[in-house]
C-alpha atoms as a PDB file:
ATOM      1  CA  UNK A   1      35.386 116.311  46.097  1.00  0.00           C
ATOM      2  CA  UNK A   2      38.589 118.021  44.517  1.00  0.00           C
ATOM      3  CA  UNK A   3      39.011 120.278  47.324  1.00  0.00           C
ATOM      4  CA  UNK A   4      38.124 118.717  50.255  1.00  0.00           C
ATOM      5  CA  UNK A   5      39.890 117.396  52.859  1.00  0.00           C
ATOM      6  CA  UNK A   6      39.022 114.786  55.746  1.00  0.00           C
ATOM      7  CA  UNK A   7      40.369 117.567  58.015  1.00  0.00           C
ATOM      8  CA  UNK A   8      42.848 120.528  57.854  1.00  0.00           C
ATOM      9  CA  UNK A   9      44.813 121.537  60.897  1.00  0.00           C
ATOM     10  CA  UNK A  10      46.492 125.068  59.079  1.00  0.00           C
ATOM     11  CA  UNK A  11      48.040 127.231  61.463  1.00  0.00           C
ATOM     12  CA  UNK A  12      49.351 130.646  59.671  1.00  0.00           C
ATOM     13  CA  UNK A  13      51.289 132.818  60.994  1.00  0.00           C
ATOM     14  CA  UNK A  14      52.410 137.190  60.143  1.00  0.00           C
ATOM     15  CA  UNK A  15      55.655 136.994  62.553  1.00  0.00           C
ATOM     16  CA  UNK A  16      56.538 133.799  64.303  1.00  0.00           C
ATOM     17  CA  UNK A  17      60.047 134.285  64.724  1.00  0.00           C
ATOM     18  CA  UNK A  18      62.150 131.051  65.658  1.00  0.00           C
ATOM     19  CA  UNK A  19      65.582 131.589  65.784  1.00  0.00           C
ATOM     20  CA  UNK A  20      66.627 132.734  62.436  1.00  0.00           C
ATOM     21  CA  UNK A  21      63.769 131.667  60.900  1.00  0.00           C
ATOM     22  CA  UNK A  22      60.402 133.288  59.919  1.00  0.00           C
ATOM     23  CA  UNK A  23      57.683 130.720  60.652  1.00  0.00           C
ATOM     24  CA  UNK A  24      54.738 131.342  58.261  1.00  0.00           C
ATOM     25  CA  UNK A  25      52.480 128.111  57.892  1.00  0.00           C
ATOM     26  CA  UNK A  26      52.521 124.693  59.740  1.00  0.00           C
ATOM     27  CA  UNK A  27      49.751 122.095  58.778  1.00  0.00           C
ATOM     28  CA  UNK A  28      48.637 118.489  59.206  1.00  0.00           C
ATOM     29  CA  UNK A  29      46.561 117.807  55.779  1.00  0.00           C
ATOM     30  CA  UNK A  30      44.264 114.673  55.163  1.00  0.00           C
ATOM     31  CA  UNK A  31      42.933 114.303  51.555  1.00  0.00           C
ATOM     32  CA  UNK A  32      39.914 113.221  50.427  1.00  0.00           C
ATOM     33  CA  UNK A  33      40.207 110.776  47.175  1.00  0.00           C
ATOM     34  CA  UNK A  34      41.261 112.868  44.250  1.00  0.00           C
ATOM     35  CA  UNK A  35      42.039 115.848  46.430  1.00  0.00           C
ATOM     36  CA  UNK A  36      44.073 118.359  44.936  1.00  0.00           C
ATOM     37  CA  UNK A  37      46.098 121.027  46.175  1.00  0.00           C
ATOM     38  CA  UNK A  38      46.549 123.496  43.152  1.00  0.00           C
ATOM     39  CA  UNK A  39      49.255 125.292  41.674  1.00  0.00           C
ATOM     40  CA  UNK A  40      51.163 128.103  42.997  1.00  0.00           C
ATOM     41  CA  UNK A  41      54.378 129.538  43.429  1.00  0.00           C
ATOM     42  CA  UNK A  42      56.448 129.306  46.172  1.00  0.00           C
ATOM     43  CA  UNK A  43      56.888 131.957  48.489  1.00  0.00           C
ATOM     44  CA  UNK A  44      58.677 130.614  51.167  1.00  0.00           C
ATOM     45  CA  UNK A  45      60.489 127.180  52.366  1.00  0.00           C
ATOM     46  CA  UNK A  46      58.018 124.329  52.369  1.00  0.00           C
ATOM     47  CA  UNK A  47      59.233 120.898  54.239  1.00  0.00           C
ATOM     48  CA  UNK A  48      56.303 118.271  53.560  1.00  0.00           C
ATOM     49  CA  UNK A  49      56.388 114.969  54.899  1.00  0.00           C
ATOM     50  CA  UNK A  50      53.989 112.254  53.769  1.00  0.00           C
ATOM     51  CA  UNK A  51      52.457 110.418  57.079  1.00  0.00           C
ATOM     52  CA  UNK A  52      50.366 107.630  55.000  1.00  0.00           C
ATOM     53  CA  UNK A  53      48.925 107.184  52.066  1.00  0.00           C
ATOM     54  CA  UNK A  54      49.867 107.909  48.103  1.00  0.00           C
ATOM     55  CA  UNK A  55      49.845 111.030  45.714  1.00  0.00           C
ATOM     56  CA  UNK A  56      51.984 112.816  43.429  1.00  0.00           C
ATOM     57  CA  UNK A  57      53.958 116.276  44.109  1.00  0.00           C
ATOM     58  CA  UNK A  58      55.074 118.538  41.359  1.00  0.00           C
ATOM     59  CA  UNK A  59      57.783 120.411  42.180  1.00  0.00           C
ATOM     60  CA  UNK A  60      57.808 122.962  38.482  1.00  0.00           C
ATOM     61  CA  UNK A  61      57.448 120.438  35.588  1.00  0.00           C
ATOM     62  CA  UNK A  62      58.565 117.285  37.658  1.00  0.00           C
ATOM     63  CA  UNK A  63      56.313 114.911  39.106  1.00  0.00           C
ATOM     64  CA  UNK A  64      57.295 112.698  42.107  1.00  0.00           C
ATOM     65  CA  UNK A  65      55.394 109.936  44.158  1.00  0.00           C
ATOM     66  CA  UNK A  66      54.208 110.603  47.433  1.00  0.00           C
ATOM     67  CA  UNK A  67      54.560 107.802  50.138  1.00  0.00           C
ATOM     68  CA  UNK A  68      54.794 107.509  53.587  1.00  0.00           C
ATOM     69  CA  UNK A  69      58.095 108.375  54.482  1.00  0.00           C
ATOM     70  CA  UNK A  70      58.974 110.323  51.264  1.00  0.00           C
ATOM     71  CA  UNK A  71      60.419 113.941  52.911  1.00  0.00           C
ATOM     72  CA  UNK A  72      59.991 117.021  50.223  1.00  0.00           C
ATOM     73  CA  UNK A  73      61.748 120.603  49.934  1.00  0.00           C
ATOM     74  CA  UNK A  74      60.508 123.057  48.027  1.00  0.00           C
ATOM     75  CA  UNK A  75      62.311 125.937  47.261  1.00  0.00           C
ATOM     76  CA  UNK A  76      61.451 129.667  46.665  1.00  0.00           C
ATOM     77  CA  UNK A  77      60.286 130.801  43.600  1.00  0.00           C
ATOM     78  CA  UNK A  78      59.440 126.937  42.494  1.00  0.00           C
ATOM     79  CA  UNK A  79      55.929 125.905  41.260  1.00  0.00           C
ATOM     80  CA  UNK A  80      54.336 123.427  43.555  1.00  0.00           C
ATOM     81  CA  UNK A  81      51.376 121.439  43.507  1.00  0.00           C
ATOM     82  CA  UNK A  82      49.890 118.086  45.134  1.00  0.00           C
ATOM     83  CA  UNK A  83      47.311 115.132  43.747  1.00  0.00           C
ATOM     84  CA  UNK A  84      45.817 112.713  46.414  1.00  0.00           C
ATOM     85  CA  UNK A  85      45.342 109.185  45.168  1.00  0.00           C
ATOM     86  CA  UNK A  86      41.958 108.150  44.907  1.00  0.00           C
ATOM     87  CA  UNK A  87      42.916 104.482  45.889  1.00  0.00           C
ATOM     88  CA  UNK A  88      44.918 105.624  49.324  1.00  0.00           C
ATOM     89  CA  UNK A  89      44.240 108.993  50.234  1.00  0.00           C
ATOM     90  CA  UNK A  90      47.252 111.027  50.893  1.00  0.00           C
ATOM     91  CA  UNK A  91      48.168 112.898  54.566  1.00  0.00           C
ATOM     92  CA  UNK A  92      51.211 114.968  55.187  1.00  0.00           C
ATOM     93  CA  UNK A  93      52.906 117.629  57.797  1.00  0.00           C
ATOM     94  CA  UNK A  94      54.231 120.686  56.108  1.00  0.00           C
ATOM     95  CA  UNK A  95      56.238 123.560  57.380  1.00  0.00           C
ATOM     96  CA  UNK A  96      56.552 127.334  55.880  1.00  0.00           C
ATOM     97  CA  UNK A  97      59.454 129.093  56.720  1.00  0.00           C
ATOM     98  CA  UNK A  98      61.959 132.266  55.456  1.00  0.00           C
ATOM     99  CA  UNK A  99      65.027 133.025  56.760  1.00  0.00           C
ATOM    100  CA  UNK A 100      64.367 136.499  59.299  1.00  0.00           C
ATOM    101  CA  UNK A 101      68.008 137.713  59.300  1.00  0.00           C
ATOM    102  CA  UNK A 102      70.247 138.986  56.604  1.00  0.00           C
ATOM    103  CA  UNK A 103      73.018 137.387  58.033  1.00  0.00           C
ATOM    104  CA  UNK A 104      72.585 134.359  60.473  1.00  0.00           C
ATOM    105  CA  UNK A 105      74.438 133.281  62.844  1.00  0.00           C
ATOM    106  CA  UNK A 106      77.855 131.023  61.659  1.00  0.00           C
ATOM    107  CA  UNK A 107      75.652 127.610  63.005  1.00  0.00           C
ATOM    108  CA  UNK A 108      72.622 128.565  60.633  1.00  0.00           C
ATOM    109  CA  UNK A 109      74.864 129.172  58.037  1.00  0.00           C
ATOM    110  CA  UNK A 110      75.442 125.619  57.002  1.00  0.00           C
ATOM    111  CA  UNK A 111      71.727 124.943  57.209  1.00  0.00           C
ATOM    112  CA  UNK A 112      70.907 128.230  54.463  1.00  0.00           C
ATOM    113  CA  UNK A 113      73.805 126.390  52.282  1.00  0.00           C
ATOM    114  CA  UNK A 114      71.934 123.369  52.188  1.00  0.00           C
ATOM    115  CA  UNK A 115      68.870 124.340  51.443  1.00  0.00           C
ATOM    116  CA  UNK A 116      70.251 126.667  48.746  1.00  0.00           C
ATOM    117  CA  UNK A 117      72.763 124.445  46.933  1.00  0.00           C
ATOM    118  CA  UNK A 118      71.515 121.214  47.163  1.00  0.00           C
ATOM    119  CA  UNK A 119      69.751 120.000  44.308  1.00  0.00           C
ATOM    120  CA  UNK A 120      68.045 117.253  45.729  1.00  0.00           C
ATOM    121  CA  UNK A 121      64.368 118.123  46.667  1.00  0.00           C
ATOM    122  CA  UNK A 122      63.005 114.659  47.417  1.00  0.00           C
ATOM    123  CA  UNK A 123      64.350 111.984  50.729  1.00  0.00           C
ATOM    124  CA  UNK A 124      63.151 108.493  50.837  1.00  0.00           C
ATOM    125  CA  UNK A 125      62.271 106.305  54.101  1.00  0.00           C
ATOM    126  CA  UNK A 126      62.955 109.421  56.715  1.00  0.00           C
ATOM    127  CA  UNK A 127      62.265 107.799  59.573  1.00  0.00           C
ATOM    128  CA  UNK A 128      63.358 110.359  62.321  1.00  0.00           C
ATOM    129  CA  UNK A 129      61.382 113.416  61.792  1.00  0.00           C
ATOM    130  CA  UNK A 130      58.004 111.866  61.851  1.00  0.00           C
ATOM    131  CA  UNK A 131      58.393 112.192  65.896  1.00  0.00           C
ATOM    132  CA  UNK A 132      59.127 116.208  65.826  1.00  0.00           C
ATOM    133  CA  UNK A 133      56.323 117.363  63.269  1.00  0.00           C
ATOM    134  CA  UNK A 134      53.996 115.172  65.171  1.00  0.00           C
ATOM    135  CA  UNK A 135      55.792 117.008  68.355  1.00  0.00           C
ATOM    136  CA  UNK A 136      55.435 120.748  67.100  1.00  0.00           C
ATOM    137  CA  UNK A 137      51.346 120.009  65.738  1.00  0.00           C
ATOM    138  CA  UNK A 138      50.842 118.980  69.307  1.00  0.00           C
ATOM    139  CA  UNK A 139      52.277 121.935  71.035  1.00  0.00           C
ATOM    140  CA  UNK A 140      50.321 124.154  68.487  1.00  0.00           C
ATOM    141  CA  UNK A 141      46.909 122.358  69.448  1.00  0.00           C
ATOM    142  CA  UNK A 142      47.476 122.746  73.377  1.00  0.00           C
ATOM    143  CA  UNK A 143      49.508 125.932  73.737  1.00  0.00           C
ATOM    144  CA  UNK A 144      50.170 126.375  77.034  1.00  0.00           C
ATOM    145  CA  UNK A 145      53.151 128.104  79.005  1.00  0.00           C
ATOM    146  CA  UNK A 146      55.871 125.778  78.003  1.00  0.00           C
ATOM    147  CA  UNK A 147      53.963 125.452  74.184  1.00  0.00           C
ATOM    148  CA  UNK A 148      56.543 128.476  72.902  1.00  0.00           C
ATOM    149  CA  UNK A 149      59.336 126.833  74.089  1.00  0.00           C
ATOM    150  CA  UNK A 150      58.848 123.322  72.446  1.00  0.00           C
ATOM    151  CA  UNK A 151      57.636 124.790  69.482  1.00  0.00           C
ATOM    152  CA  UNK A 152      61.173 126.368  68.600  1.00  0.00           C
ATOM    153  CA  UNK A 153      62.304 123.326  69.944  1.00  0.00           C
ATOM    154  CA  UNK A 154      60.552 121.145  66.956  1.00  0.00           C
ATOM    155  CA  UNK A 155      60.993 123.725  64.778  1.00  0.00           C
ATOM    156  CA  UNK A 156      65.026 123.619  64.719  1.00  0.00           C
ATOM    157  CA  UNK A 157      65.001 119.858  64.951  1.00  0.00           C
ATOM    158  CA  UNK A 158      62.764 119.556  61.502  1.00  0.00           C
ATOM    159  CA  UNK A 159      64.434 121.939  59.342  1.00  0.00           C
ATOM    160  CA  UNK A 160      68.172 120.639  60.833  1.00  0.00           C
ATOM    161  CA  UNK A 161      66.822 116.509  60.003  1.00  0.00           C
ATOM    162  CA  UNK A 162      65.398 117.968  56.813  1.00  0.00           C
ATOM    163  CA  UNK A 163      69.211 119.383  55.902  1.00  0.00           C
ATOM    164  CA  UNK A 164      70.681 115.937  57.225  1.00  0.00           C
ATOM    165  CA  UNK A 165      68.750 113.866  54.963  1.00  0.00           C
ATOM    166  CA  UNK A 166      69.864 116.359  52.526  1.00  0.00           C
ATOM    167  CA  UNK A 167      73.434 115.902  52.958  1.00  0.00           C
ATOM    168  CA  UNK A 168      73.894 112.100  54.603  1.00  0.00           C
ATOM    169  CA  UNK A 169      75.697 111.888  57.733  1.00  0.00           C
ATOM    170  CA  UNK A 170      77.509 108.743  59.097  1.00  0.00           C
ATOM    171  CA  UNK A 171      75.257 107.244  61.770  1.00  0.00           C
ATOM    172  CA  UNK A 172      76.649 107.077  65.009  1.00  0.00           C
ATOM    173  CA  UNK A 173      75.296 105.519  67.924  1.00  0.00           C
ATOM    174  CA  UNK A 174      75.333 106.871  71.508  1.00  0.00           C
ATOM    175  CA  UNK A 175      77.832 104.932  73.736  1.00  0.00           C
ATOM    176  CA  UNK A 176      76.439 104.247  77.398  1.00  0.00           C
ATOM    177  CA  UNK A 177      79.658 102.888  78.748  1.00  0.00           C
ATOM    178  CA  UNK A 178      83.153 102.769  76.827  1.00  0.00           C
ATOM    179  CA  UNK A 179      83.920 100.134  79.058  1.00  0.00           C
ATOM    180  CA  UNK A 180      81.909  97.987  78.072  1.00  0.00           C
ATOM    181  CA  UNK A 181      81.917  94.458  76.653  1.00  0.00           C
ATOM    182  CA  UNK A 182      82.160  94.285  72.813  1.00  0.00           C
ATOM    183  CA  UNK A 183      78.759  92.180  72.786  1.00  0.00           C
ATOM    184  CA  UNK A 184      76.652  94.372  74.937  1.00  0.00           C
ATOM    185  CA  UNK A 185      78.171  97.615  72.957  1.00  0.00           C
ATOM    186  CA  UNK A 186      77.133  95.136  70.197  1.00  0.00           C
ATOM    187  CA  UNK A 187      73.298  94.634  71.159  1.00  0.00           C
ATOM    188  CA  UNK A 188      73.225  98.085  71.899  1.00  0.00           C
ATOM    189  CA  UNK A 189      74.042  99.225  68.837  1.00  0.00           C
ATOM    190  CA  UNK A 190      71.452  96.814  67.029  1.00  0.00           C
ATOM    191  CA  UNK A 191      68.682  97.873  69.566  1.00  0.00           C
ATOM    192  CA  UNK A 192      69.736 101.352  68.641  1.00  0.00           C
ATOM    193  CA  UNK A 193      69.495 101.043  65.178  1.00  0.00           C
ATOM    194  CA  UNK A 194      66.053  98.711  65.197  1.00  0.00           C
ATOM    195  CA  UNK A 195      64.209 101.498  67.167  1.00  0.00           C
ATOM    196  CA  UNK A 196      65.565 104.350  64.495  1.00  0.00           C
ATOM    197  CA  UNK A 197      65.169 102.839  61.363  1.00  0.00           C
ATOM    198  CA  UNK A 198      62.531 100.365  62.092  1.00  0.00           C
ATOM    199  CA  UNK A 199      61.352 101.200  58.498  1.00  0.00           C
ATOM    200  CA  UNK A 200      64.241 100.682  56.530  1.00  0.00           C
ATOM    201  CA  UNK A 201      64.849  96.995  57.119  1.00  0.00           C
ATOM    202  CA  UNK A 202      63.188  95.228  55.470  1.00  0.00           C
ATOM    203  CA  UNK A 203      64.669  91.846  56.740  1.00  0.00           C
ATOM    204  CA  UNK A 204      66.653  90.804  59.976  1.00  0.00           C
ATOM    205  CA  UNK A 205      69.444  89.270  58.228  1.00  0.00           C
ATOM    206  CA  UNK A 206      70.448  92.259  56.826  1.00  0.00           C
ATOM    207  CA  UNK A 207      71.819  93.248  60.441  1.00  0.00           C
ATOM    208  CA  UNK A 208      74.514  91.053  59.680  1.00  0.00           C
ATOM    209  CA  UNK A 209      75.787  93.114  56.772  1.00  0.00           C
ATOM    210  CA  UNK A 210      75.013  96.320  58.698  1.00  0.00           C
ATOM    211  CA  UNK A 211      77.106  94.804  61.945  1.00  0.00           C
ATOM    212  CA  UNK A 212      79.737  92.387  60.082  1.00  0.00           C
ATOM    213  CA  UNK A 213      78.846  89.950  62.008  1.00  0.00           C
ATOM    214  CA  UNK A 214      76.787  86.416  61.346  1.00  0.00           C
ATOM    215  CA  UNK A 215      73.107  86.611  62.060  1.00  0.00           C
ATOM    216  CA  UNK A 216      73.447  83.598  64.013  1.00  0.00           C
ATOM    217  CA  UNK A 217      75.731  85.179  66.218  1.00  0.00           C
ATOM    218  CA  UNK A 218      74.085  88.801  66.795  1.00  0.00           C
ATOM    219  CA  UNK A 219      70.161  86.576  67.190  1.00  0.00           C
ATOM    220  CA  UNK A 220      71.781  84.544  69.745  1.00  0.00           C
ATOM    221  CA  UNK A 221      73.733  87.490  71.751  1.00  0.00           C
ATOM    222  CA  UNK A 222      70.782  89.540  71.964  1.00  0.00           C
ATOM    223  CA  UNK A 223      68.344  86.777  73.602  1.00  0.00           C
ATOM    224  CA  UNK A 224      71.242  86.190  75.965  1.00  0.00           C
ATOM    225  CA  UNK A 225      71.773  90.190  76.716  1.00  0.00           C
ATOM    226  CA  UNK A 226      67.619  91.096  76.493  1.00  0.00           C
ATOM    227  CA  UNK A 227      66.164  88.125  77.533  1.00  0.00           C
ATOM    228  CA  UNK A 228      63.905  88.406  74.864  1.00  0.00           C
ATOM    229  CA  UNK A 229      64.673  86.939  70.964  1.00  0.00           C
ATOM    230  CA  UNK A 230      65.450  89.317  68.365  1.00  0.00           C
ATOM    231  CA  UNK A 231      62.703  88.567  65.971  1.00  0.00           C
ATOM    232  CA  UNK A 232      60.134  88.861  69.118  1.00  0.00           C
ATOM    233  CA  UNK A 233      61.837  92.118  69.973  1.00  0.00           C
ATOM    234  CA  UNK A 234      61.255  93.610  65.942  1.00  0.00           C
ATOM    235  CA  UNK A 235      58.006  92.406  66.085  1.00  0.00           C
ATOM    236  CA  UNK A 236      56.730  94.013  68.880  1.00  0.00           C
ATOM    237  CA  UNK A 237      58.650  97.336  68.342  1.00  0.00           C
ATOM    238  CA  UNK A 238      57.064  97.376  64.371  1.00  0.00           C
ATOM    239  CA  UNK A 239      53.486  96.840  66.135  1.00  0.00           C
ATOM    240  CA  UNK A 240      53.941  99.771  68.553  1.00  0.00           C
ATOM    241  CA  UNK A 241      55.378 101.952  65.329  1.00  0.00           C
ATOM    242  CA  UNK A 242      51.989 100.915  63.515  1.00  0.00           C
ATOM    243  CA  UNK A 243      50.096 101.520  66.623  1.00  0.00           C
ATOM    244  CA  UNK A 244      52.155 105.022  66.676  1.00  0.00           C
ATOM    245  CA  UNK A 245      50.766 105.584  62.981  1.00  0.00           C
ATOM    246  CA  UNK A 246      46.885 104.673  64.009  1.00  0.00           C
END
């Protein structure tokens, strides 16, 4: 039962070159109870994402908890290893990768300095890179003539949201119309924000604090602007996410 898994999509790769990277493994892992990955040094990059479930990572003599959401780097030359629960079997994305070229390009650059001096090697609640791992396993599977393409595509977009979570950005929204009326550049900044971190709140009130403005006053806005209350709205957006999940 230790090393089984309910299925293994592994993909490995001798020379799948993606801009400056060197792609060398990317995987969708389901665990069996008690599953265990094993110990070994790392020889490249790993990004691992937990989808569901809960387990433990060691990343050299640390241990961390594994839970949906939880985003992990490991580092070359690191010891890593992974336990699945036996209660709630663990599942995760992962992505291998080097770095191809001696010297990058000046927009990579900031990416390598990330992952090289930042000491963090564990993000909580990343909501935004589920989408592109779930993206570049799909292209993999169905490779056809545009499948190359989209798969440098995902590729850039993981290992770039992997280096943001690394090194917080302010969140900006995207602005339709500066014209716009200060409510309806309001609700669209709350619908913006419920569909990206969806996860993250764990109550509606907290929007106030987030928006500095009354609860009251951003609930009624939006049923005026949507047509549809706010709570209704969340609900039905957190049943498509857990639909998304299924």
């Amino acid at each position: 039962m230790l090393n089984r898994a309910k299925f293994h999509f592994d993909n490995h790769y001798s020379c799948l070159k993606v801009g400056p990277y060197k792609v060398l493994q990317i995987g969708d892992l389901s665990c069996e109870p008690g599953y265990t990955v094993g110990p070994h040094d790392q020889e490249m990059y790993e990004i691992t994402y937990v989808v569901s479930g809960l387990g433990t990572l060691h990343i050299n003599e640390k241990a961390y908890p594994m839970r949906a959401g939880d985003l992990f780097l490991n580092r070359i030359g690191e010891q890593h290893n992974i336990f699945s629960s036996w209660e709630a079997p663990v599942r995760f994305y992962y992505l291998g990768f080097m770095l191809d070229e001696p010297q990058p390009e000046e927009k990579y650059l900031k990416i390598w300095r990330v992952l090289e001096q930042s000491s963090d090697s564990v993000m909580h609640k990343v909501t935004n890179i589920q989408q592109p791992f779930a993206n570049l396993l799909g292209e993999i599977y169905c490779n056809d003539k545009f499948s190359d393409i989209l798969v440098e595509s995902y590729v850039h977009q993981i290992v770039s949201l992997c280096c943001r979570s690394l090194v917080p950005c302010p969140a900006h929204s995207y602005q339709v119309n500066e014209s716009k009326s200060s409510d309806e550049k309001l609700i669209y900044d709350v619908v913006q924000y419920l569909d990206t971190h969806m996860e993250d709140l764990e109550d509606l009130t907290e929007l106030g604090r987030i928006f500095g403005y009354s609860y009251t006053y951003i609930s009624t806005r939006f049923t005026e602007r949507m047509e549809e209350s706010l709570k209704k709205y969340y609900t039905r957006k957190r049943f498509e996410k857990a639909q998304e999940y299924l």
